[in-house]
C-alpha atoms as a PDB file:
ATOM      1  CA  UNK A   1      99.423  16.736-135.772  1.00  0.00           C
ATOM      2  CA  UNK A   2      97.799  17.669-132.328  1.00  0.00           C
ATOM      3  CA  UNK A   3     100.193  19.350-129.560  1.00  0.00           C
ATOM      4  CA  UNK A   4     100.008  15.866-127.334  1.00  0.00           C
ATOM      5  CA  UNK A   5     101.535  14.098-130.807  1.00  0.00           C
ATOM      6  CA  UNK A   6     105.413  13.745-130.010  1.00  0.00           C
ATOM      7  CA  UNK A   7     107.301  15.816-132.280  1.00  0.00           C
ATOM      8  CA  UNK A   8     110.817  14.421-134.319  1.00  0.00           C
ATOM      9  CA  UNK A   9     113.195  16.911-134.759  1.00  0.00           C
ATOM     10  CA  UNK A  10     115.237  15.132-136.974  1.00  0.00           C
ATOM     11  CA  UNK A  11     111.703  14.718-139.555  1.00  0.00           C
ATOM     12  CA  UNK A  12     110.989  18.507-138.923  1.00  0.00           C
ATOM     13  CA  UNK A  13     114.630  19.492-139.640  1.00  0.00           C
ATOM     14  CA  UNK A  14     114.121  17.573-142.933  1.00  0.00           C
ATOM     15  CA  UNK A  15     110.865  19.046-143.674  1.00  0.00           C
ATOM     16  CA  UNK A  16     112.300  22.355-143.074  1.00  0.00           C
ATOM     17  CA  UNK A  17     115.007  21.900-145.451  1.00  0.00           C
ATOM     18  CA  UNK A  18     112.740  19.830-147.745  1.00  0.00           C
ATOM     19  CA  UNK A  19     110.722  23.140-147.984  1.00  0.00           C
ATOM     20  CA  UNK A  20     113.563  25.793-148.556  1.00  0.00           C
ATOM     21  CA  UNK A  21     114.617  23.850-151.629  1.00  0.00           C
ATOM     22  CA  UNK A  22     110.820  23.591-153.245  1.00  0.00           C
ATOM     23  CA  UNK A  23     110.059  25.841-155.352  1.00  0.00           C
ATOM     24  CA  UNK A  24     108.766  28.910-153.714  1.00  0.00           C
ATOM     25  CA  UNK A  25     111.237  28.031-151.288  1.00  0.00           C
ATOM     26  CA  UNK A  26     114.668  29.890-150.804  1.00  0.00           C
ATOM     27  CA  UNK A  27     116.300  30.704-154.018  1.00  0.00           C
ATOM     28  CA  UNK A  28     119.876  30.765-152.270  1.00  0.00           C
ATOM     29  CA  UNK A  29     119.092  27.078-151.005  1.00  0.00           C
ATOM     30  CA  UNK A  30     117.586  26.106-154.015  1.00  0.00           C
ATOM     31  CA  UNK A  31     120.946  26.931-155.817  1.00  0.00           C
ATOM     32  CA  UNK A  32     123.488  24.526-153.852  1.00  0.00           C
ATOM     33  CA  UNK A  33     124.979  22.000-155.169  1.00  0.00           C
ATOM     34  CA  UNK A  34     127.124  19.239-153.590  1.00  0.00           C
ATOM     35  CA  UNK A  35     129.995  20.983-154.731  1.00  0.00           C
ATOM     36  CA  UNK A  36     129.065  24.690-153.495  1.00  0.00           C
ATOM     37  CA  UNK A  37     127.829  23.411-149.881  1.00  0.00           C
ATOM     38  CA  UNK A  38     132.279  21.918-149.303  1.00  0.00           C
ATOM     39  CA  UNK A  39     133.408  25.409-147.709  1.00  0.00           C
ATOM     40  CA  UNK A  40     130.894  25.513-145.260  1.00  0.00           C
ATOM     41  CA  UNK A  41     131.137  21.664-144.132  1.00  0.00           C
ATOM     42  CA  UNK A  42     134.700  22.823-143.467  1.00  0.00           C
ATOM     43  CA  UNK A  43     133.598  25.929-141.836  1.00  0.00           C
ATOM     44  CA  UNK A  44     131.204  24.273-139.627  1.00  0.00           C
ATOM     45  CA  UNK A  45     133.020  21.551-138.765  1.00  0.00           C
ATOM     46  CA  UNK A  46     136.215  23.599-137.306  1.00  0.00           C
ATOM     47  CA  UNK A  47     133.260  26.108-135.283  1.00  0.00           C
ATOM     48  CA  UNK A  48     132.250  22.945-133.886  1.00  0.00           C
ATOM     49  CA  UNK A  49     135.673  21.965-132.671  1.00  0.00           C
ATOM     50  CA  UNK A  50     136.527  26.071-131.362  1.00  0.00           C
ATOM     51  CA  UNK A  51     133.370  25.395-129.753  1.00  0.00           C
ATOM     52  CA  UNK A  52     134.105  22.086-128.005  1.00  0.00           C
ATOM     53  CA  UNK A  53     137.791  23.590-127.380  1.00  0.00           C
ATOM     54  CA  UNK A  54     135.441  26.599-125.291  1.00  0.00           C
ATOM     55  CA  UNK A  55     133.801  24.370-122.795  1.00  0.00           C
ATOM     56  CA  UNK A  56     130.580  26.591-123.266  1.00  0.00           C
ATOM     57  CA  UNK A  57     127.691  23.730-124.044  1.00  0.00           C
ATOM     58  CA  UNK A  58     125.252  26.506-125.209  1.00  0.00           C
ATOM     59  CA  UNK A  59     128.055  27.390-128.450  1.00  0.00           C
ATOM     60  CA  UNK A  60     128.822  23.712-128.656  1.00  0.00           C
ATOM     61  CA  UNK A  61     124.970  22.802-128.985  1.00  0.00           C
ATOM     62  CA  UNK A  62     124.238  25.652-131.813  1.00  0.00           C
ATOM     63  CA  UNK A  63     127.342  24.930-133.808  1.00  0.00           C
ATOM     64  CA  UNK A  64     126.292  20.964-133.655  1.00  0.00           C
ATOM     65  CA  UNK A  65     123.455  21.854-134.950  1.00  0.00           C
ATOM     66  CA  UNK A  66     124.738  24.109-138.116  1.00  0.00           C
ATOM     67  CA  UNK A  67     127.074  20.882-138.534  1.00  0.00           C
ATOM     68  CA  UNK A  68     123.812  18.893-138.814  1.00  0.00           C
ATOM     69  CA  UNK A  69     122.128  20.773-141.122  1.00  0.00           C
ATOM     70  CA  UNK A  70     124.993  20.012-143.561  1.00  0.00           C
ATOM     71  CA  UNK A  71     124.240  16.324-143.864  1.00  0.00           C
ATOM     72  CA  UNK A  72     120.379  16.846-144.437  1.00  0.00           C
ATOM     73  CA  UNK A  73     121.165  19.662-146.902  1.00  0.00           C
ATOM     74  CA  UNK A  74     122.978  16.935-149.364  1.00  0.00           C
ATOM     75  CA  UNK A  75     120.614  14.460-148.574  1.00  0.00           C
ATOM     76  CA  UNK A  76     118.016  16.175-149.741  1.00  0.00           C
ATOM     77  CA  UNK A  77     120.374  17.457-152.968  1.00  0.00           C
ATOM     78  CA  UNK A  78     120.629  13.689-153.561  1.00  0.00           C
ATOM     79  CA  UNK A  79     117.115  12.294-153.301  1.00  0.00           C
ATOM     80  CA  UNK A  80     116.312  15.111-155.139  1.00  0.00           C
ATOM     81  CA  UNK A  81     118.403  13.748-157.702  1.00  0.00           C
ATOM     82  CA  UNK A  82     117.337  10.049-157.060  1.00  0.00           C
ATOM     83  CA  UNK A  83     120.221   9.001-155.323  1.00  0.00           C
ATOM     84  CA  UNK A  84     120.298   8.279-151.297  1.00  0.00           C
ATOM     85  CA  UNK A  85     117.826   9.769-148.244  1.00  0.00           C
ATOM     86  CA  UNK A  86     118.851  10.589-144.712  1.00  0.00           C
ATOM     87  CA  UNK A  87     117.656   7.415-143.059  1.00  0.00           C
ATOM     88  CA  UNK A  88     120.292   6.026-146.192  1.00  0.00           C
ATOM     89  CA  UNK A  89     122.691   7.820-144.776  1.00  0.00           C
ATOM     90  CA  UNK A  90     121.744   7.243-141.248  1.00  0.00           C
ATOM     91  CA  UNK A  91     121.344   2.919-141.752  1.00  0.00           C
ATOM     92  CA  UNK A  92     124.871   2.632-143.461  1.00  0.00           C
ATOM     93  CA  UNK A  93     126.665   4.390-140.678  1.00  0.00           C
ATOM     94  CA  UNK A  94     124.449   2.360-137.994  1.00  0.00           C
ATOM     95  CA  UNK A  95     125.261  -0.615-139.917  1.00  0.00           C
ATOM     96  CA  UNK A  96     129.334  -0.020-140.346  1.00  0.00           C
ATOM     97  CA  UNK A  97     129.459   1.303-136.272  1.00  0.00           C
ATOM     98  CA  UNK A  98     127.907  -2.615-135.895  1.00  0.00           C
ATOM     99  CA  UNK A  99     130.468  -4.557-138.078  1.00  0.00           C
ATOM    100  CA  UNK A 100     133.831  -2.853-137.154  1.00  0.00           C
ATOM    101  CA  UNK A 101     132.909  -2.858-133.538  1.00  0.00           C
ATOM    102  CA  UNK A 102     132.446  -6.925-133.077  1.00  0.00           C
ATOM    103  CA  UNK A 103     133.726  -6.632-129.394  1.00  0.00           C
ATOM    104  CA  UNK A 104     130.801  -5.040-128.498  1.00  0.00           C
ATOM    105  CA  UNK A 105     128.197  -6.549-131.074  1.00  0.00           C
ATOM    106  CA  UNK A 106     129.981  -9.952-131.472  1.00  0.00           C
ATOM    107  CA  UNK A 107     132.117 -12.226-129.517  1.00  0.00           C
ATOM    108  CA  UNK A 108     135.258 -10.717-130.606  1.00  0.00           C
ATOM    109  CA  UNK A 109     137.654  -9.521-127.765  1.00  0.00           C
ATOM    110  CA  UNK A 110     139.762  -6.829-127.234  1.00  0.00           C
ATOM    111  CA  UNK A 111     142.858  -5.595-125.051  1.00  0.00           C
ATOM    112  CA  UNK A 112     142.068  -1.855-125.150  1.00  0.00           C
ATOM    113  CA  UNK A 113     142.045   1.078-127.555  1.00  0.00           C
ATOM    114  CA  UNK A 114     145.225  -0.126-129.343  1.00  0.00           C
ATOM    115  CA  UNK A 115     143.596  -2.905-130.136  1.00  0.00           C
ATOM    116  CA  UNK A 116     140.015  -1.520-130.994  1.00  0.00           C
ATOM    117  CA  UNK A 117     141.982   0.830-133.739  1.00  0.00           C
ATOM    118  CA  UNK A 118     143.725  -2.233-135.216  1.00  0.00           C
ATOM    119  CA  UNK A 119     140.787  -4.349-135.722  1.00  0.00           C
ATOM    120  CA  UNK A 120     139.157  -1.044-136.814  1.00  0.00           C
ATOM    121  CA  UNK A 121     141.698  -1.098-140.039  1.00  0.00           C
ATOM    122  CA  UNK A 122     141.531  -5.013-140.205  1.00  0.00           C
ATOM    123  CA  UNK A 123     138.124  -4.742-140.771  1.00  0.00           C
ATOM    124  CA  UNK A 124     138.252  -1.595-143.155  1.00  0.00           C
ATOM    125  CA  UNK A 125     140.795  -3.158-145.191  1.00  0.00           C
ATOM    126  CA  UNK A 126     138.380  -6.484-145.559  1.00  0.00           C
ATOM    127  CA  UNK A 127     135.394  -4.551-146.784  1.00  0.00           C
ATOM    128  CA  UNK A 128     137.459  -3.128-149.487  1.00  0.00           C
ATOM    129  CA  UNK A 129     138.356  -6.435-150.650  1.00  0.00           C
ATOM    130  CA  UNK A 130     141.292  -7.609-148.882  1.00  0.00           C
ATOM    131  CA  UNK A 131     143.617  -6.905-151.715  1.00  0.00           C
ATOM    132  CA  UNK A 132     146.898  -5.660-150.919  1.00  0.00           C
ATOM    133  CA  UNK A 133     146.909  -1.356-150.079  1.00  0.00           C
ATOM    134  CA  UNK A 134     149.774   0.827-149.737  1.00  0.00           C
ATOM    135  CA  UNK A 135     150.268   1.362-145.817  1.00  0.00           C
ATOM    136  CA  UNK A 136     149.466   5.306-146.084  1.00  0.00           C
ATOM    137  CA  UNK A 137     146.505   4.439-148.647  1.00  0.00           C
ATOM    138  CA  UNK A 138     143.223   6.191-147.150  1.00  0.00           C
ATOM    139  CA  UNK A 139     144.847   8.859-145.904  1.00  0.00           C
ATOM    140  CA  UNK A 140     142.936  11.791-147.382  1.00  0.00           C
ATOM    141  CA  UNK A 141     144.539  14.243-149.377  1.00  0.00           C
ATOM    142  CA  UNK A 142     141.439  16.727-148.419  1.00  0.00           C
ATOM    143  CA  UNK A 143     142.557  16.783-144.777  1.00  0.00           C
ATOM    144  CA  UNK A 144     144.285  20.346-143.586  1.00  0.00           C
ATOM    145  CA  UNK A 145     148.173  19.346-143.918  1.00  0.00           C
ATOM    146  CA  UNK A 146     148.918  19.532-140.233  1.00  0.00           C
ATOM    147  CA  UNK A 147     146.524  17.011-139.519  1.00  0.00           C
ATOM    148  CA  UNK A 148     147.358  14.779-142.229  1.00  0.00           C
ATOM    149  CA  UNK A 149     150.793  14.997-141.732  1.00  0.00           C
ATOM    150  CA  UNK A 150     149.768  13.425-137.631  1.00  0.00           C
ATOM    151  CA  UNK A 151     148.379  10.554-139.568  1.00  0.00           C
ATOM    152  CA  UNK A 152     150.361   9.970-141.660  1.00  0.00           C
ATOM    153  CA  UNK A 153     152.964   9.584-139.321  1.00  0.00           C
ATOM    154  CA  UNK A 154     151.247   7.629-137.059  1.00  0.00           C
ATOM    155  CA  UNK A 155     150.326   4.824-139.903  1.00  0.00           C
ATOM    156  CA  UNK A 156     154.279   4.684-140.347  1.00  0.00           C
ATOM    157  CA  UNK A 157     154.687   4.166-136.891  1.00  0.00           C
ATOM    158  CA  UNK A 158     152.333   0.973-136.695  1.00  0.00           C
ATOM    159  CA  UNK A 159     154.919  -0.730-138.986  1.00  0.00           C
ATOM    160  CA  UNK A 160     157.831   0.610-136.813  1.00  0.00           C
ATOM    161  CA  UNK A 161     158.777   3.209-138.984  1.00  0.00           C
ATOM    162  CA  UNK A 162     159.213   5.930-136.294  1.00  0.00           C
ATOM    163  CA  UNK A 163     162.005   7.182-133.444  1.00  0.00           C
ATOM    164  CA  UNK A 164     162.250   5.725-130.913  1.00  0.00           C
ATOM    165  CA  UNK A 165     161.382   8.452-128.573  1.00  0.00           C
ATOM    166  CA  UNK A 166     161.525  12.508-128.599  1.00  0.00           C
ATOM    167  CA  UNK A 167     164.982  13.629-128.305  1.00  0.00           C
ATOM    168  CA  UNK A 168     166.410  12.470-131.990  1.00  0.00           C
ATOM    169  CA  UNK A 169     163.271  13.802-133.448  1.00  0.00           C
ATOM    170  CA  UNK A 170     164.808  17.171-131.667  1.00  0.00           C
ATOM    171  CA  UNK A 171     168.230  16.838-133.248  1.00  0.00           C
ATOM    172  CA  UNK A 172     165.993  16.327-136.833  1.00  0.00           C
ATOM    173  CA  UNK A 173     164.567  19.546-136.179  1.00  0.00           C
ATOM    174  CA  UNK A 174     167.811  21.626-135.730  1.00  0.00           C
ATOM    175  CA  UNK A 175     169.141  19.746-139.231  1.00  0.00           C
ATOM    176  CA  UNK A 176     165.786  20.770-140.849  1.00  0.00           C
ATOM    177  CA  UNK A 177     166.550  24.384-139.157  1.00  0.00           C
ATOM    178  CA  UNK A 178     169.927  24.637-140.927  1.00  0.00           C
ATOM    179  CA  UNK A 179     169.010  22.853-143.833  1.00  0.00           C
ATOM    180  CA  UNK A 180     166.976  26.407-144.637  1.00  0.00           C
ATOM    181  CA  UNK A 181     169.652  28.558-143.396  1.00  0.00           C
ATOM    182  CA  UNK A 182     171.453  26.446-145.774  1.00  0.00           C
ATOM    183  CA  UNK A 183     168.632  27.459-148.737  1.00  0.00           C
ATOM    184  CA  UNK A 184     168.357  30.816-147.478  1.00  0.00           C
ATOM    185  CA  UNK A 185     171.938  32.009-147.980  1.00  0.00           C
ATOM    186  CA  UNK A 186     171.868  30.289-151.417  1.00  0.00           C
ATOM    187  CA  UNK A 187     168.571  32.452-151.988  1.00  0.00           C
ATOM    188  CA  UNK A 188     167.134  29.402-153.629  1.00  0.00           C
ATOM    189  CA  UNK A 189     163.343  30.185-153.250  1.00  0.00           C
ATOM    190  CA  UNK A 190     161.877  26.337-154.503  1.00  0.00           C
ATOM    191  CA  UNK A 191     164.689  25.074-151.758  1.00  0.00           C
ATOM    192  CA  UNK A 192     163.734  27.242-148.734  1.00  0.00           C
ATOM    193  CA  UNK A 193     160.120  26.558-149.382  1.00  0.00           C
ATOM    194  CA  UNK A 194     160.711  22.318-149.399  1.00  0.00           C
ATOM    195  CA  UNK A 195     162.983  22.696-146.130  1.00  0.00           C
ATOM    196  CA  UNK A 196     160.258  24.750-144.515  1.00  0.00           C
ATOM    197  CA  UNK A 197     157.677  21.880-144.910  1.00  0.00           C
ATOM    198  CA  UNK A 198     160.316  19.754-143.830  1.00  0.00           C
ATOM    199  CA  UNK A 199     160.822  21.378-140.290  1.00  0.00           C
ATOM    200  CA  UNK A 200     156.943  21.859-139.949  1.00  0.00           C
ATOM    201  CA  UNK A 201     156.596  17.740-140.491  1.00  0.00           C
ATOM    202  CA  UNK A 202     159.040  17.010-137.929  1.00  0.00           C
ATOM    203  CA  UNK A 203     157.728  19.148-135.356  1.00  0.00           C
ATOM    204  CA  UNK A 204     154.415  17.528-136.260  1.00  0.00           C
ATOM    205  CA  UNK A 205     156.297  14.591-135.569  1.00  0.00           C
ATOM    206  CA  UNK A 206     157.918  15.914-132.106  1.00  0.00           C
ATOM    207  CA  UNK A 207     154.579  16.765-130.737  1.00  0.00           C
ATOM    208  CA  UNK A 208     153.545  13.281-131.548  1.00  0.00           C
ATOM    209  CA  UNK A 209     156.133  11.736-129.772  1.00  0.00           C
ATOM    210  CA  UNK A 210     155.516  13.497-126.485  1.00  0.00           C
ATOM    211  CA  UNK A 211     151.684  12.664-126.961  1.00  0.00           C
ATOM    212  CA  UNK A 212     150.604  16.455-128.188  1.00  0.00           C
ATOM    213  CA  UNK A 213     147.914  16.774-131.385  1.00  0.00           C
ATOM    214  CA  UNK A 214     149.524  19.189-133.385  1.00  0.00           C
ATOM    215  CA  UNK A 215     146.608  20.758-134.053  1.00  0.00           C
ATOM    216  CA  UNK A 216     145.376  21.428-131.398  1.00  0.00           C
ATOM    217  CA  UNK A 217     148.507  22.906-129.586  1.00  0.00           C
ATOM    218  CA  UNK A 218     148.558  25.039-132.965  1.00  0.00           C
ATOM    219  CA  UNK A 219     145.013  26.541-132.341  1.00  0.00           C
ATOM    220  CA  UNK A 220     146.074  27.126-128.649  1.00  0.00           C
ATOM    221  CA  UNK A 221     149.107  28.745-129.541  1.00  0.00           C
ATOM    222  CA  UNK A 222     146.997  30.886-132.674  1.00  0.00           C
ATOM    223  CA  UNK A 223     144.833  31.909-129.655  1.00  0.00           C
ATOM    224  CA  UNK A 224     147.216  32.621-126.905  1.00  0.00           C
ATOM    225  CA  UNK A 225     149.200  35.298-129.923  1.00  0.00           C
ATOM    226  CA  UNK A 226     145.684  36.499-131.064  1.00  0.00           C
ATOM    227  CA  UNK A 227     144.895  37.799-127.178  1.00  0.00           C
ATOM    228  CA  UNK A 228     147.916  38.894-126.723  1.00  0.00           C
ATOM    229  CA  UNK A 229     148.576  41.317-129.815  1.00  0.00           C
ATOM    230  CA  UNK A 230     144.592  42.320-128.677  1.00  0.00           C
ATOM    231  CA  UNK A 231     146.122  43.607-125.533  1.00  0.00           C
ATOM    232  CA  UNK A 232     148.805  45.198-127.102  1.00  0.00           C
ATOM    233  CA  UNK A 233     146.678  47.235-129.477  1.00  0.00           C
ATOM    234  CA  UNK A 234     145.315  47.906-126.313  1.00  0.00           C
ATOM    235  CA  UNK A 235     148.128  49.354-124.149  1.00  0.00           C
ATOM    236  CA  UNK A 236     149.341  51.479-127.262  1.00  0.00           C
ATOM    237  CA  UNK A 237     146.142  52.984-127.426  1.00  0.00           C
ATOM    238  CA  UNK A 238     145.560  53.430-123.750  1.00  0.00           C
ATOM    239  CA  UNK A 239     149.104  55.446-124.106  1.00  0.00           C
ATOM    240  CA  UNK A 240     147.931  57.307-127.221  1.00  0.00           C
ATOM    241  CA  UNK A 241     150.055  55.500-129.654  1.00  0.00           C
ATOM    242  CA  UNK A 242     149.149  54.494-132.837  1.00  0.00           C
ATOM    243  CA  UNK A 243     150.521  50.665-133.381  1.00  0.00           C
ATOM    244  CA  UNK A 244     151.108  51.123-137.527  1.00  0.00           C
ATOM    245  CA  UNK A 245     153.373  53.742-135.964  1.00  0.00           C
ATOM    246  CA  UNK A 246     155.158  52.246-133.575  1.00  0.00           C
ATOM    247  CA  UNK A 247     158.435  51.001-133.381  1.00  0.00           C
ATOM    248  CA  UNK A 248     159.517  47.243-133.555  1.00  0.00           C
ATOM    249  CA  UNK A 249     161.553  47.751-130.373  1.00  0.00           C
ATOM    250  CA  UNK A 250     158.574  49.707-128.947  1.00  0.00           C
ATOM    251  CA  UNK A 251     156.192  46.945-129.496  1.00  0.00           C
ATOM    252  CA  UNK A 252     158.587  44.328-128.272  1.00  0.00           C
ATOM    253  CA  UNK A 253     158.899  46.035-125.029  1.00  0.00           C
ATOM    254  CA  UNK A 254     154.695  46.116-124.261  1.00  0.00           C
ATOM    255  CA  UNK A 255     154.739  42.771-125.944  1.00  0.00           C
ATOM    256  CA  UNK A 256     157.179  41.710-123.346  1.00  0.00           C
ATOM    257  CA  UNK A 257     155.360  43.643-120.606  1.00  0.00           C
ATOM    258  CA  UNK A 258     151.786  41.610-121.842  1.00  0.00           C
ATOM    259  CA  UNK A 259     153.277  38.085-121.717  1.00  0.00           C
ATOM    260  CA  UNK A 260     154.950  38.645-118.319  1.00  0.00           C
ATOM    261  CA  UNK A 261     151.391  40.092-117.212  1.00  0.00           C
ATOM    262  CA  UNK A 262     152.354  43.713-116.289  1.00  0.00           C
END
C-alpha cells in the first residue's frame, strides 16, 4: 500500500484486532470469549450515552469508537470459530434497516413517527412468522430494569392499557407509598421489598406520562447529588471538618447552603 492508496479504517480496525488475537498477538485478547467481552459492551455502551449526555464531540467520538471495537472483537471471535464476519454483520443490519423502513425504500406511506414505530413491529412480528406473540414478548429481560420497565409500559399502552393522563398515576404513587409504610410497620422484609419495586414502576410510569425517560432524568438527578455532596466534602474541608465526623444536622445545614448556592 503506497501513501496516495486511500486507507479503510473500518479494514485496518479489523486487521488490528485480527492481529491481537493471532498468536503472538495479545494474550489478554486472545483469551475473550463471547461471554467474557458482555461487561464491557455494557460498560461502553452507557460511556457512550454519559458522553452524548456531555455535549463534548471529542468524548463522544473516542467512546464511539471503544463501542466499535466491541462488534469487530466478536466478529472476529466468530469467524474464528467459523461462524459470521463483519461485513455479515454489517449486510444483515443494511438489509433489515431496508425492509422495515418501506416508506423510504418502497411505496409504503406513513403519517409520522407513530406510525413508522407501528409498521416497525408489524414488520418485526412478520419476519418471525406471523404467529400469534404475547404483547410484552421481545422485551428483553437483559435490559437495566428502569429501562425495561419504560417499555414495557409503553407496549401496554399501544393496546390502551394505560391512564389516561398524569394525575391518577400520582394518586398510585401515594398508595404504593403507604402500601410500604404498611410493610414496614409489619417488619415484613419480602413485603417492603415487592412494594418498593412497586412505587419505583409507577414513577417510571409518571415520568412517562408527562413525556420524561426515566432514565435519563435518573442519571441527571445521580449527577446533580454526585456534585453536590462533591461540594460539600468541599465546604467541610475548607472549614476544617472532617465529613465521617460530622453531624447529620451539620451536613444538612451546608447541604442546604450548596443547593440554595451560598
Amino acid at each position: 500500500m503506497t501513501d496516495e492508496t486511500p486507507r479503510d479504517p473500518i479494514a485496518e480496525l479489523r486487521a488490528v484486532m485480527h492481529r491481537l488475537r493471532a498468536p503472538g498477538g495479545c494474550p489478554w485478547d486472545a483469551d475473550q470469549t463471547h461471554e467474557s467481552l458482555i461487561p464491557h459492551l455494557i460498560e461502553e455502551a452507557y460511556e457512550v450515552a454519559e458522553a452524548a449526555r456531555s455535549g463534548d464531540m471529542a468524548h463522544l467520538k473516542e467512546e464511539l469508537g471503544d463501542l466499535l471495537l466491541q462488534p469487530v472483537f466478536h466478529a472476529e471471535i466468530a469467524s474464528e470459530r467459523g461462524g459470521f464476519t463483519l461485513d455479515d454483520i454489517a449486510r444483515n443490519i443494511t438489509e433489515k434497516l431496508i425492509r422495515r423502513h418501506p416508506h423510504v425504500f418502497g411505496d409504503a406511506t406513513v403519517e409520522g413517527s407513530a406510525d413508522v414505530l407501528k409498521q416497525w413491529e408489524e414488520i418485526k412480528r412478520a419476519e418471525k412468522g406471523g404467529g400469534k406473540q404475547q404483547l410484552l414478548h421481545g422485551v428483553s429481560k437483559a435490559l437495566p430494569a428502569l429501562m425495561r420497565a419504560q417499555k414495557l409500559q409503553k407496549k401496554a399502552a399501544k393496546v390502551g392499557f394505560d391512564w389516561p393522563d398524569a394525575a391518577p398515576v400520582l394518586d398510585k404513587i401515594r398508595e404504593e407509598a403507604q402500601e410500604i409504610a404498611e410493610a414496614m410497620a409489619k417488619m415484613d422484609q419480602a413485603a417492603i421489598e415487592e412494594e418498593v419495586g412497586d412505587l419505583l414502576f409507577s414513577v417510571v410510569n409518571l415520568a412517562r406520562k408527562l413525556g420524561v425517560d426515566a432514565e435519563v432524568a435518573l442519571s441527571g438527578a445521580n449527577e446533580k447529588f454526585t456534585t453536590r455532596f462533591h461540594q460539600l466534602e468541599e465546604r467541610a474541608e475548607a472549614g476544617g471538618k472532617n465529613l465521617s465526623k460530622m453531624s447529620l444536622t451539620e451536613m444538612d445545614e451546608v447541604w442546604d447552603a450548596v443547593k440554595a448556592g451560598g
